[in-house]
PDB file of N, CA and C in Angstrom:
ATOM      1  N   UNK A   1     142.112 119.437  62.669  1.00  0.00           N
ATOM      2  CA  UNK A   1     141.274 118.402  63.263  1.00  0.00           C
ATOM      3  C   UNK A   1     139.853 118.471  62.725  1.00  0.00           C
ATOM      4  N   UNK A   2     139.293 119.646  62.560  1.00  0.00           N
ATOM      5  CA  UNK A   2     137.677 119.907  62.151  1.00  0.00           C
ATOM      6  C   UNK A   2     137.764 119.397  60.953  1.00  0.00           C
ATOM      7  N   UNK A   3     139.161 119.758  60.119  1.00  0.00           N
ATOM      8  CA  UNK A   3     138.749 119.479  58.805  1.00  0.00           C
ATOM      9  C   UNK A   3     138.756 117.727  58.486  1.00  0.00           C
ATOM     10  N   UNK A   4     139.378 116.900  59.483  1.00  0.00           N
ATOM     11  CA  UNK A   4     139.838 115.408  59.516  1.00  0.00           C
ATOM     12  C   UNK A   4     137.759 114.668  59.775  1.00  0.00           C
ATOM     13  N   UNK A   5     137.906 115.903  60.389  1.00  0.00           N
ATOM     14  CA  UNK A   5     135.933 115.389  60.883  1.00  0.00           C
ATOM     15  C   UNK A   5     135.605 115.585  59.790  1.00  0.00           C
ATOM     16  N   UNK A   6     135.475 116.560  59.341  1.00  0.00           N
ATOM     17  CA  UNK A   6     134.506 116.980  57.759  1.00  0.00           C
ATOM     18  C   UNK A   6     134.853 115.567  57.117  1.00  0.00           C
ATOM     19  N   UNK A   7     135.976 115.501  56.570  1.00  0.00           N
ATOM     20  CA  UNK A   7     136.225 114.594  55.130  1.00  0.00           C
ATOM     21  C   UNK A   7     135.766 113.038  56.184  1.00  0.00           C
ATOM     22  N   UNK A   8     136.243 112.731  57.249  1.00  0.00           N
ATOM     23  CA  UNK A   8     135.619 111.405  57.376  1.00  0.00           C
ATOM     24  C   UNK A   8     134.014 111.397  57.469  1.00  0.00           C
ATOM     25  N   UNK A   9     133.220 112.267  57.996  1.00  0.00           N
ATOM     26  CA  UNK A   9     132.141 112.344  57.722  1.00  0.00           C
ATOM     27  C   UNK A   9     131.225 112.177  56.268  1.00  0.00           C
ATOM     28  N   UNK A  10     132.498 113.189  55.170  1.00  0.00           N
ATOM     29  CA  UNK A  10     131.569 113.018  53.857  1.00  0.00           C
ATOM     30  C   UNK A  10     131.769 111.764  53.466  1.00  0.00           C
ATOM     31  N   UNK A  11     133.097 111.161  53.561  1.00  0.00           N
ATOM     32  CA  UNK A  11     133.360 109.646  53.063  1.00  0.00           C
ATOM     33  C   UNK A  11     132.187 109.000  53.732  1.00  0.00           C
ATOM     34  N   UNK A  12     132.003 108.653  54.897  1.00  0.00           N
ATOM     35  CA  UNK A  12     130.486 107.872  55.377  1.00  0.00           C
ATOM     36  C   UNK A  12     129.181 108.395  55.095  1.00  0.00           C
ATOM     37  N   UNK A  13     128.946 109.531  54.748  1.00  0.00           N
ATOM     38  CA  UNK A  13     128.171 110.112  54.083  1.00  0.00           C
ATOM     39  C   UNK A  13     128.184 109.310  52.338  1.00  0.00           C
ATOM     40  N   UNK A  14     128.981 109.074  51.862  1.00  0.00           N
ATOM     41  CA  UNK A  14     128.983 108.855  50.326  1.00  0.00           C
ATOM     42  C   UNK A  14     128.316 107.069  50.745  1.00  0.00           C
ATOM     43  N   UNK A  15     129.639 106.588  51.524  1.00  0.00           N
ATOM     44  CA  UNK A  15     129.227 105.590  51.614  1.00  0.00           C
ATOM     45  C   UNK A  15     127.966 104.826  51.902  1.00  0.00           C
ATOM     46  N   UNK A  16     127.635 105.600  52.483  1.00  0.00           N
ATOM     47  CA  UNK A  16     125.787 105.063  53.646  1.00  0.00           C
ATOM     48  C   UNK A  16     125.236 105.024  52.096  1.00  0.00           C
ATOM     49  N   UNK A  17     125.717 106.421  51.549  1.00  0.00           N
ATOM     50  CA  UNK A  17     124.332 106.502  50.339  1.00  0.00           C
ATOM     51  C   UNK A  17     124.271 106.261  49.764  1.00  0.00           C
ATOM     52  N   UNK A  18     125.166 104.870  49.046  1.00  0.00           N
ATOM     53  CA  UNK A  18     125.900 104.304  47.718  1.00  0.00           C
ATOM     54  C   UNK A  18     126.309 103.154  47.649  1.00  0.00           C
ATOM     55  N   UNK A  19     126.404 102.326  49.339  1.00  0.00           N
ATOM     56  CA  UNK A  19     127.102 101.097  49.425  1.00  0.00           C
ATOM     57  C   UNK A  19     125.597 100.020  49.136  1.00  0.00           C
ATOM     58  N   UNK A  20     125.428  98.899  48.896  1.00  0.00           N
ATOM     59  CA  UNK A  20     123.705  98.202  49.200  1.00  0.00           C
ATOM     60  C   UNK A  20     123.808  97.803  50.683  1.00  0.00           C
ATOM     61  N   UNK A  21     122.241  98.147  51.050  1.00  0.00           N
ATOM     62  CA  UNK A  21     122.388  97.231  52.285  1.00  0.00           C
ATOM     63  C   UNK A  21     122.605  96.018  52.707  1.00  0.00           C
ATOM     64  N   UNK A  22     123.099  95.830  54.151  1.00  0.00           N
ATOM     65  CA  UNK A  22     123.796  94.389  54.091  1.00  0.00           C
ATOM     66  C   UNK A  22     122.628  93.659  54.254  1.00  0.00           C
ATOM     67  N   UNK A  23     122.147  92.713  53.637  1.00  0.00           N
ATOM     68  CA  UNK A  23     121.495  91.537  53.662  1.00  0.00           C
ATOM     69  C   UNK A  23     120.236  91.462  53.086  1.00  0.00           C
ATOM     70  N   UNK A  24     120.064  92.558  52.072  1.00  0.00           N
ATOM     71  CA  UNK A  24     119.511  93.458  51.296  1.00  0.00           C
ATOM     72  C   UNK A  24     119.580  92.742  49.668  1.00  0.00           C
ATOM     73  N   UNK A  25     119.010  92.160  49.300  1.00  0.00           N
ATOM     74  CA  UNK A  25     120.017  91.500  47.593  1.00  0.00           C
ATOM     75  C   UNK A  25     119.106  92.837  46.632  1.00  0.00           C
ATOM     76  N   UNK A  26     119.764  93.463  45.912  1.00  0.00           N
ATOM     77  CA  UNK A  26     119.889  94.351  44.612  1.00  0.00           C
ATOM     78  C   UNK A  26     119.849  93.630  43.517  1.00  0.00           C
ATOM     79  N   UNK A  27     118.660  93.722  42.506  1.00  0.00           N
ATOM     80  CA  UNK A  27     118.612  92.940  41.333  1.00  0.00           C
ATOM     81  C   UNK A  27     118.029  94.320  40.530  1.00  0.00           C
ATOM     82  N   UNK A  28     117.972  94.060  39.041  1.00  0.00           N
ATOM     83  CA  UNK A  28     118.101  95.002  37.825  1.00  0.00           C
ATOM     84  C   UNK A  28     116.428  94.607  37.797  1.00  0.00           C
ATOM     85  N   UNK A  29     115.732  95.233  36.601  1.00  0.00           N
ATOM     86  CA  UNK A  29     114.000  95.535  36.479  1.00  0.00           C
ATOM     87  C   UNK A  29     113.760  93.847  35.610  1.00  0.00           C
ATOM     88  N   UNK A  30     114.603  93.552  34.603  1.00  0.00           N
ATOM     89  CA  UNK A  30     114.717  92.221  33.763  1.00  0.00           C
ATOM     90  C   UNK A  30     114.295  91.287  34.990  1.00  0.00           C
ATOM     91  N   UNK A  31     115.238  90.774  36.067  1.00  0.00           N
ATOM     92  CA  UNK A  31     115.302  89.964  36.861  1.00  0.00           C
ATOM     93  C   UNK A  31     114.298  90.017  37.875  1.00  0.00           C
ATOM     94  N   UNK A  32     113.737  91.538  38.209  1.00  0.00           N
ATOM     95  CA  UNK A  32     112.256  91.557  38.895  1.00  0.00           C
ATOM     96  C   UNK A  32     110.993  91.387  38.503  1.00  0.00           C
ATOM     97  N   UNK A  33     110.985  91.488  37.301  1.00  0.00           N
ATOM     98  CA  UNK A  33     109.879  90.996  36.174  1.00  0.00           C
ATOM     99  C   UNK A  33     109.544  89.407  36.198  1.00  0.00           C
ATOM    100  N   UNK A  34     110.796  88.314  36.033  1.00  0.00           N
ATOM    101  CA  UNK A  34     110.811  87.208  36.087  1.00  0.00           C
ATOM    102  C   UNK A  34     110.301  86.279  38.016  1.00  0.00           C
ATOM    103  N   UNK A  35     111.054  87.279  38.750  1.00  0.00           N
ATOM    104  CA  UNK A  35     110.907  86.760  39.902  1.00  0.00           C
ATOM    105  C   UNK A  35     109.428  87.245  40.616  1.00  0.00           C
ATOM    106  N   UNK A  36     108.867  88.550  39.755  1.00  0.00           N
ATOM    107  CA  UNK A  36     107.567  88.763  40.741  1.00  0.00           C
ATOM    108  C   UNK A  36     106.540  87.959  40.291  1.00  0.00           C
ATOM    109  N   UNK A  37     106.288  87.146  39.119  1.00  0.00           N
ATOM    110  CA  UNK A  37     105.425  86.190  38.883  1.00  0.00           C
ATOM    111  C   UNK A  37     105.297  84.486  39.899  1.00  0.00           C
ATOM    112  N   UNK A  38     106.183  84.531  40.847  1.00  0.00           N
ATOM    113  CA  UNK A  38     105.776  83.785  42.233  1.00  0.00           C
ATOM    114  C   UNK A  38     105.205  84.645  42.607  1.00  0.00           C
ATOM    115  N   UNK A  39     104.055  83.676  43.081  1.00  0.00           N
ATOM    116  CA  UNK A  39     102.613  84.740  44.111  1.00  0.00           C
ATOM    117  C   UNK A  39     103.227  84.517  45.467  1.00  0.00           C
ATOM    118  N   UNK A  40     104.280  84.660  45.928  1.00  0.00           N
ATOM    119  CA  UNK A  40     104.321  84.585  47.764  1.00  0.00           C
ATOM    120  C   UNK A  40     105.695  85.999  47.665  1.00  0.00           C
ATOM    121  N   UNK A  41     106.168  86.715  46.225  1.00  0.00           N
ATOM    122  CA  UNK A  41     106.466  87.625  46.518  1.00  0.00           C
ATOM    123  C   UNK A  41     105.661  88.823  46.663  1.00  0.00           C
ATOM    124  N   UNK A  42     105.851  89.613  47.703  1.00  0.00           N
ATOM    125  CA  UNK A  42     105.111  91.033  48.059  1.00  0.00           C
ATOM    126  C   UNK A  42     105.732  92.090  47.298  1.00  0.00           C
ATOM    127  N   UNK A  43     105.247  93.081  46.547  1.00  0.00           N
ATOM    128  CA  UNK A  43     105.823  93.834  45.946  1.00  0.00           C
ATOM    129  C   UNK A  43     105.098  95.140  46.251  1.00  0.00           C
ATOM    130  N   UNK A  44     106.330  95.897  46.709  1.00  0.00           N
ATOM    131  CA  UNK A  44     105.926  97.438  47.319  1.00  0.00           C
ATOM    132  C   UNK A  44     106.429  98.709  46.459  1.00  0.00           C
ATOM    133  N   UNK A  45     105.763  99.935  45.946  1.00  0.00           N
ATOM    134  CA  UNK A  45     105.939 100.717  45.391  1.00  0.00           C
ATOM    135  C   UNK A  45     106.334 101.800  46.139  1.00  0.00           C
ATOM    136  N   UNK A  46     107.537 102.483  46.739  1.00  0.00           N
ATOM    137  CA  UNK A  46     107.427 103.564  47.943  1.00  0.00           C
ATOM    138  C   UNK A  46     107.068 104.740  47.133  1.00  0.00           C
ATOM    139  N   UNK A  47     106.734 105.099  46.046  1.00  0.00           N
ATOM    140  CA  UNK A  47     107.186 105.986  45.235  1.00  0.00           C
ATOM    141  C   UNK A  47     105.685 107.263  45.949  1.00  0.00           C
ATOM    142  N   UNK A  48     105.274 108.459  46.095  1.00  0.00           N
ATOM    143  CA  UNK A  48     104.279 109.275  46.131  1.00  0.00           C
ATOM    144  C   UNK A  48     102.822 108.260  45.424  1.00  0.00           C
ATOM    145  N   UNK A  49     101.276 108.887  45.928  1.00  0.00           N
ATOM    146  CA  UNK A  49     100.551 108.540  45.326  1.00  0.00           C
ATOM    147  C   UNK A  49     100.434 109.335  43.832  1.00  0.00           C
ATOM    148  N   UNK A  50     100.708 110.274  43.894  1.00  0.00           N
ATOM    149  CA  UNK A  50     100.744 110.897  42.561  1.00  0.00           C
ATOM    150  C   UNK A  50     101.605 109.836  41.498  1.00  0.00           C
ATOM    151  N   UNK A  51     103.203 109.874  41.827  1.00  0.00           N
ATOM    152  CA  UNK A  51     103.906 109.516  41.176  1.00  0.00           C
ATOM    153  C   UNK A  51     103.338 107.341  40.536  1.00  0.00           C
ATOM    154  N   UNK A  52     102.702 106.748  41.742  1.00  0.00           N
ATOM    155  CA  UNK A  52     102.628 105.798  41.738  1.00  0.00           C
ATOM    156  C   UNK A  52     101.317 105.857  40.095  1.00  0.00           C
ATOM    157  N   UNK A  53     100.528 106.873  40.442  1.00  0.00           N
ATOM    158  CA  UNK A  53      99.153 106.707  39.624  1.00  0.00           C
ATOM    159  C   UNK A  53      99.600 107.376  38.225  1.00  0.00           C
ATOM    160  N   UNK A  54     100.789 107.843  38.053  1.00  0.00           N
ATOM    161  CA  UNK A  54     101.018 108.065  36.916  1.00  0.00           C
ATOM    162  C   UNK A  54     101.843 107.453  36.003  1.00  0.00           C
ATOM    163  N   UNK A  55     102.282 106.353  36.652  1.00  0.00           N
ATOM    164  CA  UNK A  55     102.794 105.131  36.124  1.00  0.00           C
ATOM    165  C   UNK A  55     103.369 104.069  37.073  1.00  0.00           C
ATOM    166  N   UNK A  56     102.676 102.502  37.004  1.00  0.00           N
ATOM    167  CA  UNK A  56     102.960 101.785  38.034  1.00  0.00           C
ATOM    168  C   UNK A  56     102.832 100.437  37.038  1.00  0.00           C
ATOM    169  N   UNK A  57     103.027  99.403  38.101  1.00  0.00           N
ATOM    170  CA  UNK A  57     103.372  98.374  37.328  1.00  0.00           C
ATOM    171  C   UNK A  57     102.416  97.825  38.881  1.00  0.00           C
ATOM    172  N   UNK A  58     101.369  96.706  38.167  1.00  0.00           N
ATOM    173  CA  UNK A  58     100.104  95.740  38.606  1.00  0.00           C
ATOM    174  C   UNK A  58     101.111  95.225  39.813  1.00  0.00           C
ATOM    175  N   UNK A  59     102.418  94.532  39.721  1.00  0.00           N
ATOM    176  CA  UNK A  59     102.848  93.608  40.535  1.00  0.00           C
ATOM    177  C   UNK A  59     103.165  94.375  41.816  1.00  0.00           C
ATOM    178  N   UNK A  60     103.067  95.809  42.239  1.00  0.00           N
ATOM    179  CA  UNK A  60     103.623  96.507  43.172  1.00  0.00           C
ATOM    180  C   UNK A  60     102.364  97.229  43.873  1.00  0.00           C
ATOM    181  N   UNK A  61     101.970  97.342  44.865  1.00  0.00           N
ATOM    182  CA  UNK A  61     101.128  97.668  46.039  1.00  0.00           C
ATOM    183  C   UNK A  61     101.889  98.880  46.005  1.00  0.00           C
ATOM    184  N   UNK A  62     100.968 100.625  46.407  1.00  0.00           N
ATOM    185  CA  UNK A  62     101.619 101.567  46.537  1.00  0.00           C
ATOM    186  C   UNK A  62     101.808 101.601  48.193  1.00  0.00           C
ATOM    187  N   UNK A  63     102.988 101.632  49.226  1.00  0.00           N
ATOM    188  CA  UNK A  63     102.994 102.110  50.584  1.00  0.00           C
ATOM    189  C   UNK A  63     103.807 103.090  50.040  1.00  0.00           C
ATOM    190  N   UNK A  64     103.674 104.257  50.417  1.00  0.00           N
ATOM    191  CA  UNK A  64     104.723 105.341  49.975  1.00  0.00           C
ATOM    192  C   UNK A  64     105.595 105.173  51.479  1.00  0.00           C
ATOM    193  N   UNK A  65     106.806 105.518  50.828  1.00  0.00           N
ATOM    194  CA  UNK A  65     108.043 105.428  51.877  1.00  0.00           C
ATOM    195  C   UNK A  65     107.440 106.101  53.443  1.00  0.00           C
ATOM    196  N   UNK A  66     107.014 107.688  53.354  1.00  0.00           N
ATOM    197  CA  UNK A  66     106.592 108.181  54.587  1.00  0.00           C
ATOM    198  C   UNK A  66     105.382 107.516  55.274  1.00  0.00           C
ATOM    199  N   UNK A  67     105.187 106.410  54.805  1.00  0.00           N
ATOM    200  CA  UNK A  67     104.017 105.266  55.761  1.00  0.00           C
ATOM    201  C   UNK A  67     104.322 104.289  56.170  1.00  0.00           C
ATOM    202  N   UNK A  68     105.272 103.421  55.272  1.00  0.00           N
ATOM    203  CA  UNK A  68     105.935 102.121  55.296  1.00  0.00           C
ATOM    204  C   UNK A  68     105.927 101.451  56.906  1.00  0.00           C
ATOM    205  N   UNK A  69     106.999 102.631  57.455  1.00  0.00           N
ATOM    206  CA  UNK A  69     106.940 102.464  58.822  1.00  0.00           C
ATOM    207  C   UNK A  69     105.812 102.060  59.710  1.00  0.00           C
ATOM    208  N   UNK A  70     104.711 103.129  59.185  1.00  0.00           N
ATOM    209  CA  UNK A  70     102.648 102.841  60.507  1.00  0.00           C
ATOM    210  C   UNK A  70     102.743 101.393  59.753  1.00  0.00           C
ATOM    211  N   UNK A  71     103.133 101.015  58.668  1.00  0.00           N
ATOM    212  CA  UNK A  71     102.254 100.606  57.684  1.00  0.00           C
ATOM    213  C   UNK A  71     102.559  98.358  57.271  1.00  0.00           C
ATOM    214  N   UNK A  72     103.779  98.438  58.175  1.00  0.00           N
ATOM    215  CA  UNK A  72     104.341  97.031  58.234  1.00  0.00           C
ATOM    216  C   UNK A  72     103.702  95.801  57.972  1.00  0.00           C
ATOM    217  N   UNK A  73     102.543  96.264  59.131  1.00  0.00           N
ATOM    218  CA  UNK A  73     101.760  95.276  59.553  1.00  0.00           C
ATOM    219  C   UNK A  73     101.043  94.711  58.146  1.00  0.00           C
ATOM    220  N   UNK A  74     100.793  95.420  57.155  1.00  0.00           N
ATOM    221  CA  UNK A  74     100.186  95.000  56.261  1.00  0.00           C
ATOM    222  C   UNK A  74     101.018  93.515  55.321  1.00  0.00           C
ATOM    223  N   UNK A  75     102.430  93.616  55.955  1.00  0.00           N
ATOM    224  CA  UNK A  75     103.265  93.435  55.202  1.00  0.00           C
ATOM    225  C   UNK A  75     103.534  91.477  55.906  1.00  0.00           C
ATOM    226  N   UNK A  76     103.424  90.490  54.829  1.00  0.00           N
ATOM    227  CA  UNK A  76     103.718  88.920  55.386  1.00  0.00           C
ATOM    228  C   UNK A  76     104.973  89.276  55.552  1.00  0.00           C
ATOM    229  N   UNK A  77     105.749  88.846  57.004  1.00  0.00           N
ATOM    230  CA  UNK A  77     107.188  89.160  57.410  1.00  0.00           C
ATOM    231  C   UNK A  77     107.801  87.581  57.135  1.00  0.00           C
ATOM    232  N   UNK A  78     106.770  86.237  56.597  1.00  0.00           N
ATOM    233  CA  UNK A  78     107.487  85.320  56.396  1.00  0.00           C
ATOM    234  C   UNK A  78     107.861  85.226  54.438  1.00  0.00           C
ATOM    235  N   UNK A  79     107.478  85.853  53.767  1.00  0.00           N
ATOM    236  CA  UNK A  79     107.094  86.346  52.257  1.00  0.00           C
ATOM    237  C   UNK A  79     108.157  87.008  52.131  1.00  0.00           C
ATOM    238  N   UNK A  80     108.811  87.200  50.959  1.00  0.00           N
ATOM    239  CA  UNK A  80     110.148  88.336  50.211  1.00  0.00           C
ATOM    240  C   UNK A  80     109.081  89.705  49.892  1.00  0.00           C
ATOM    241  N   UNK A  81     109.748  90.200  50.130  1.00  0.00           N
ATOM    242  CA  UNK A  81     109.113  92.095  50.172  1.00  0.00           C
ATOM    243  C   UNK A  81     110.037  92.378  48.817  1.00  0.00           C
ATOM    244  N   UNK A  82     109.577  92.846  47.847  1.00  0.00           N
ATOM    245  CA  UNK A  82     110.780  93.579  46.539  1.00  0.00           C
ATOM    246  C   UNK A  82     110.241  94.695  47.095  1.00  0.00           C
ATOM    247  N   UNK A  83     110.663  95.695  46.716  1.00  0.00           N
ATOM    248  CA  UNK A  83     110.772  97.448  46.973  1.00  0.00           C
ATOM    249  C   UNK A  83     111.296  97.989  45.265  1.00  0.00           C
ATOM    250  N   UNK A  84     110.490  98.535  44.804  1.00  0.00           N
ATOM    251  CA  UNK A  84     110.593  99.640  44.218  1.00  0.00           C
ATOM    252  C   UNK A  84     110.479 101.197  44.336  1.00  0.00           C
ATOM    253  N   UNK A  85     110.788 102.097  43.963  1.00  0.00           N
ATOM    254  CA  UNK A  85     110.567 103.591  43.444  1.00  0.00           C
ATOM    255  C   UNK A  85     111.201 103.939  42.450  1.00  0.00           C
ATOM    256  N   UNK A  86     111.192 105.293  42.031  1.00  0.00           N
ATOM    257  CA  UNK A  86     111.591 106.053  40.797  1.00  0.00           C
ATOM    258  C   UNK A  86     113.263 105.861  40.236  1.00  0.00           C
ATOM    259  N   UNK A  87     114.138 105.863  41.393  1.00  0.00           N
ATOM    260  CA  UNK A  87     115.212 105.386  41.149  1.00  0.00           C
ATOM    261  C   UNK A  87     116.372 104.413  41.629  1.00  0.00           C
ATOM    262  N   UNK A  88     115.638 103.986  42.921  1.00  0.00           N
ATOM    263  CA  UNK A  88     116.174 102.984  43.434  1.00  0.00           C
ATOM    264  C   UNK A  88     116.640 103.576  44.842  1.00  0.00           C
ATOM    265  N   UNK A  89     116.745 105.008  45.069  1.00  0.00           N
ATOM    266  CA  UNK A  89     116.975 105.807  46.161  1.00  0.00           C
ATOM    267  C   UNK A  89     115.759 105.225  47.411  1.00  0.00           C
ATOM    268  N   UNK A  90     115.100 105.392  47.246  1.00  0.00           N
ATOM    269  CA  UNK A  90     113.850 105.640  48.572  1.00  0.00           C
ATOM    270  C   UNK A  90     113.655 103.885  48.408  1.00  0.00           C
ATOM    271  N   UNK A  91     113.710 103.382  47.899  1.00  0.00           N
ATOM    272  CA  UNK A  91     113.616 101.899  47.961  1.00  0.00           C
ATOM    273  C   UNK A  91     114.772 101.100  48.928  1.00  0.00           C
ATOM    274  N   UNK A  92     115.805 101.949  48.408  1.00  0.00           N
ATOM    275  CA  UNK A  92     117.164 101.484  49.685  1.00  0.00           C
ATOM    276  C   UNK A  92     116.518 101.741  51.187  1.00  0.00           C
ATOM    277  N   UNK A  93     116.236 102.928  50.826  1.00  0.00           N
ATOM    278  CA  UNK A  93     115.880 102.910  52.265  1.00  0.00           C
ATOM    279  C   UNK A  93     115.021 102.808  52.963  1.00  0.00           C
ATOM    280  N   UNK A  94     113.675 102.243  52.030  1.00  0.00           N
ATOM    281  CA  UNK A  94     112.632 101.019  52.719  1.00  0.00           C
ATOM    282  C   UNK A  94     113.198  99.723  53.028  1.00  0.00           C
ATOM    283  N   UNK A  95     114.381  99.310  51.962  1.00  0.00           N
ATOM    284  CA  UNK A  95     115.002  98.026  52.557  1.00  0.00           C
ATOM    285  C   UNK A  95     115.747  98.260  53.782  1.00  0.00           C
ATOM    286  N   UNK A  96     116.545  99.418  54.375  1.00  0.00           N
ATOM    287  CA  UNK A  96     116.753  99.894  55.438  1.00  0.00           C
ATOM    288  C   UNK A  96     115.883  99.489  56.330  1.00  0.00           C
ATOM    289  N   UNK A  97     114.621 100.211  56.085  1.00  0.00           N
ATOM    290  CA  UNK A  97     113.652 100.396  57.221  1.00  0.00           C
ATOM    291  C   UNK A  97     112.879  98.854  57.563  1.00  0.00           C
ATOM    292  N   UNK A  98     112.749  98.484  56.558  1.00  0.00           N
ATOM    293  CA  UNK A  98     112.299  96.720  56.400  1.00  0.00           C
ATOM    294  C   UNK A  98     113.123  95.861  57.257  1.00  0.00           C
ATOM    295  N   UNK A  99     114.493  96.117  57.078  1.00  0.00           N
ATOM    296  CA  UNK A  99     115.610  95.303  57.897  1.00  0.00           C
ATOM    297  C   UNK A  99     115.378  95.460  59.137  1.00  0.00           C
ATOM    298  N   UNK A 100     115.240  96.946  59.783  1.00  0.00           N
ATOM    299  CA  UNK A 100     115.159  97.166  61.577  1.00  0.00           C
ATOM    300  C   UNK A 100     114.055  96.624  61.616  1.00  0.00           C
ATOM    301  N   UNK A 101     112.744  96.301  60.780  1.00  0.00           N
ATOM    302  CA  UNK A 101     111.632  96.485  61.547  1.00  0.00           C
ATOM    303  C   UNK A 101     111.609  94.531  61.581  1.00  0.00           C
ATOM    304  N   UNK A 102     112.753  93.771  61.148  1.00  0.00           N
ATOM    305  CA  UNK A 102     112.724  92.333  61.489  1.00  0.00           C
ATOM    306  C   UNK A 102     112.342  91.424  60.026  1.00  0.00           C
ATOM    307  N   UNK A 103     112.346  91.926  58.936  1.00  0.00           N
ATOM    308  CA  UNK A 103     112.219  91.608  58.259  1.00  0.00           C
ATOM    309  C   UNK A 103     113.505  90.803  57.505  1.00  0.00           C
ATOM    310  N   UNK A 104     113.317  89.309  56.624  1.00  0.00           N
ATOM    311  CA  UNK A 104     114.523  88.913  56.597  1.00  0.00           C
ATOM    312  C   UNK A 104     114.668  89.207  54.679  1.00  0.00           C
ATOM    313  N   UNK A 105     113.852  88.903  54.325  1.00  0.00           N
ATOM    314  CA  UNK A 105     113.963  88.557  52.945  1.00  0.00           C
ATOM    315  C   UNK A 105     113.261  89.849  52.105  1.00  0.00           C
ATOM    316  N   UNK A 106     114.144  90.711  51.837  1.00  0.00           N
ATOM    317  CA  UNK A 106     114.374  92.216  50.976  1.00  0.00           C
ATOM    318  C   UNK A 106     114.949  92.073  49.854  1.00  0.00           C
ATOM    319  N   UNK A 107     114.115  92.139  48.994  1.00  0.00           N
ATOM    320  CA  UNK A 107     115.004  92.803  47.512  1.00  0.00           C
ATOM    321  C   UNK A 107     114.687  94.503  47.363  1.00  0.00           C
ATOM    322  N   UNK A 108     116.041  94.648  46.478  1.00  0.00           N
ATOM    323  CA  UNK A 108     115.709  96.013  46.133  1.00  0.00           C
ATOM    324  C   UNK A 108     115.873  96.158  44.709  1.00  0.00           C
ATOM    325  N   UNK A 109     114.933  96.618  43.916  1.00  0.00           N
ATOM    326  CA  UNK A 109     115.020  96.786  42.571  1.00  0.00           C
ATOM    327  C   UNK A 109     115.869  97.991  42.035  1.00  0.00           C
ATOM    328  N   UNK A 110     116.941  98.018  41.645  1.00  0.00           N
ATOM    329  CA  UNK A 110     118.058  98.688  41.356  1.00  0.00           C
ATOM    330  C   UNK A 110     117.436  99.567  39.724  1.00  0.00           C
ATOM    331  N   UNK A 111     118.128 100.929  40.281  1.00  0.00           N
ATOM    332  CA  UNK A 111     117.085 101.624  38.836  1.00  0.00           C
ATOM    333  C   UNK A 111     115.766 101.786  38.770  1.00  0.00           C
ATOM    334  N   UNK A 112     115.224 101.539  39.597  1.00  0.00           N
ATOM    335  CA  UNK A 112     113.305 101.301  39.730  1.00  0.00           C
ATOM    336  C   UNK A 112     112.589 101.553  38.282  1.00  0.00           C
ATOM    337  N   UNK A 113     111.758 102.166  38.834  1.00  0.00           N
ATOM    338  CA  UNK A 113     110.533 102.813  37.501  1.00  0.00           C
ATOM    339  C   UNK A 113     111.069 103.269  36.403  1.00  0.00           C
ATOM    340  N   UNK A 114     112.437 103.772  36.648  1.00  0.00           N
ATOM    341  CA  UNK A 114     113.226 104.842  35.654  1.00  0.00           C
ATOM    342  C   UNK A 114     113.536 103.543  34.615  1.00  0.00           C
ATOM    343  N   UNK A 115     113.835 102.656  35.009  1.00  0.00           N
ATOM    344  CA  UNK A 115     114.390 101.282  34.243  1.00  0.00           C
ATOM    345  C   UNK A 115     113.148 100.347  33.701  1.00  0.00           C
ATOM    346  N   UNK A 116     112.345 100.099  34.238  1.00  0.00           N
ATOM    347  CA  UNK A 116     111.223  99.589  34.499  1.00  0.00           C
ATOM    348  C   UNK A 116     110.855  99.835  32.809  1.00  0.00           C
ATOM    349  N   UNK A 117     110.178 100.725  32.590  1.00  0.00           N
ATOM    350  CA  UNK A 117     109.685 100.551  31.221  1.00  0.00           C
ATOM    351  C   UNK A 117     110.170 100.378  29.899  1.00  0.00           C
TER     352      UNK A 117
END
């Protein structure tokens, strides 16, 4: 029985961390390049301030992921939010955190920074 817990656990474990979020749209760095030149998209960098200042791209505002949350308010909730970071990890899960906090219109840049240049 413990072991029926383990393996369904890691399967939702893989899954949470690998599936996109639902209502969440995932686009490649090509297709975020083209779409962040509308000025009513918001573009967020979760990535560290270190990491952000050692290579960033003009179209992305740094909120690092561990603020996002205090940090919403800064954020037009009627405007598309893109989300970047380093690999597309911590960006999922600002689009996560974007979704509870009522937000409708999330992209997530798939591959982030790593793709980016």
């Amino acid at each position: 029985m413990l072991e029926w817990l383990f393996i369904l656990f890691f399967i939702w474990f893989i899954l949470n961390r690998f599936l996109p979020v639902k209502g969440v749209m995932n686009i490649d760095t090509e297709e975020a390049k083209k779409r962040l030149k509308q000025s009513t998209i918001q573009g967020i960098d979760v990535r560290t301030p270190g990491e952000y200042q050692a290579y960033h791209s003009n179209y992305f505002s740094n909120i690092p992921l561990s603020e996002l949350y205090h940090r919403t308010e800064e954020l037009n909730p009627d405007n598309e939010v893109m989300v970047i970071c380093q690999s597309g990890m911590r960006s999922k899960k600002a689009a996560k955190l974007l979704k509870k906090k009522g937000f409708q219109k999330i992209t997530n840049v798939k591959d982030g920074m790593t793709a980016w240049r």
